[in-house]
Protein backbone atom coordinates (compact mmCIF):
# COMPACT_ATOMS: atom_id res chain seq x y z
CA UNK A 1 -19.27 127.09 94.74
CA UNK A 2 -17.89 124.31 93.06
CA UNK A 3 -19.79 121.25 91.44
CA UNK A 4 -18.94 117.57 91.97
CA UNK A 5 -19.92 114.39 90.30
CA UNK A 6 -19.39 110.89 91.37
CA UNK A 7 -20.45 108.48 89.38
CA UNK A 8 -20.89 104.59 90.37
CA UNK A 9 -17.98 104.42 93.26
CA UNK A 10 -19.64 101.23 94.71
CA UNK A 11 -18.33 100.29 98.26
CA UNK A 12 -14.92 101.17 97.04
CA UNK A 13 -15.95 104.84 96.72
CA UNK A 14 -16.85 104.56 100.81
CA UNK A 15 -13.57 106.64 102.01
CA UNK A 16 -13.81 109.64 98.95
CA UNK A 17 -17.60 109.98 99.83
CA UNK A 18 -16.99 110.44 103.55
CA UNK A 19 -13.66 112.96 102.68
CA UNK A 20 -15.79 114.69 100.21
CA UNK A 21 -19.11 115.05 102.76
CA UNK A 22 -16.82 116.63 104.88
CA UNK A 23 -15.72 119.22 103.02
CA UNK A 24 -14.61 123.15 104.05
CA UNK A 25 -15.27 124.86 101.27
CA UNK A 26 -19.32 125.25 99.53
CA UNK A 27 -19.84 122.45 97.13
CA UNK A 28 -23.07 120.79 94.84
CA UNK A 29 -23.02 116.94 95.00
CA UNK A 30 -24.61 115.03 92.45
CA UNK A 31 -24.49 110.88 93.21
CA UNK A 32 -24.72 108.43 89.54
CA UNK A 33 -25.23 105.28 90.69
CA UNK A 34 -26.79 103.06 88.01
CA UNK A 35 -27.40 99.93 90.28
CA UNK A 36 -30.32 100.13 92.80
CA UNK A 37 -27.95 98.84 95.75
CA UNK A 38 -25.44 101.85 94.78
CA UNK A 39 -28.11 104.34 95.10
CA UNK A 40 -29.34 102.79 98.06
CA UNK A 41 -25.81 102.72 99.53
CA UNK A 42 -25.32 106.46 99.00
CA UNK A 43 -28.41 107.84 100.34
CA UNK A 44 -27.10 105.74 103.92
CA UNK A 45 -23.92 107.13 103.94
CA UNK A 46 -24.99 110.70 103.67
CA UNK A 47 -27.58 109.85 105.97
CA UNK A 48 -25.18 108.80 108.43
CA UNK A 49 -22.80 111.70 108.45
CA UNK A 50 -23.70 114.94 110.67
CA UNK A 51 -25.04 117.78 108.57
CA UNK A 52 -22.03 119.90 106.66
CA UNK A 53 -23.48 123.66 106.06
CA UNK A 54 -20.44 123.44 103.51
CA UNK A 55 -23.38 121.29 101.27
CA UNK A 56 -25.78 123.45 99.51
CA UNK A 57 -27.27 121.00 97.30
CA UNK A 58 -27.36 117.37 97.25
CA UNK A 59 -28.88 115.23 94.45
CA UNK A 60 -28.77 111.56 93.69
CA UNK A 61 -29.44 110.01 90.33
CA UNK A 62 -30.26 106.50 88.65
CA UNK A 63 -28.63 107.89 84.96
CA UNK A 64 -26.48 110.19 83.51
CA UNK A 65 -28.81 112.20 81.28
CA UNK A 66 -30.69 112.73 84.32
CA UNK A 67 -27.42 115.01 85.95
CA UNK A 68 -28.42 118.31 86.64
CA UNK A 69 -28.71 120.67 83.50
CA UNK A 70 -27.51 124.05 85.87
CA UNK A 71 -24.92 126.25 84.37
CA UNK A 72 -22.45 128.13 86.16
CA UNK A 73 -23.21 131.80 86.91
């Protein structure tokens, strides 16, 4: 499974989320947005999208130091 992190795309970001939702392969998504309205934004478009079994774990987060600790086994 691979791990991504996107950090603070804004509306620009709008096409690589919806490319990256819709992936064919298992990933781990963790969302950075530092702005309220990012975060907010996010959590709409993933709403929005039809469920991808390809997503095993989806997190969003206000700050860096909060990203997810996990190490690769």
């Amino acid at each position: 499974m691979k791990k991504i992190v996107i950090i603070d795309l804004g509306q620009f970001g709008n096409r690589y989320i919806q490319g990256i939702l819709q992936s064919s392969f298992d990933i781990s998504i963790e969302f950075i947005a530092s702005f309220e309205k990012s975060n907010f934004f996010l959590r709409q478009r993933y709403k929005e999208l039809e469920h991808n079994s390809f997503i095993k774990e989806i997190n969003f987060y206000d700050s860096i130091e909060n990203l997810s600790k996990k190490k690769k086994q």
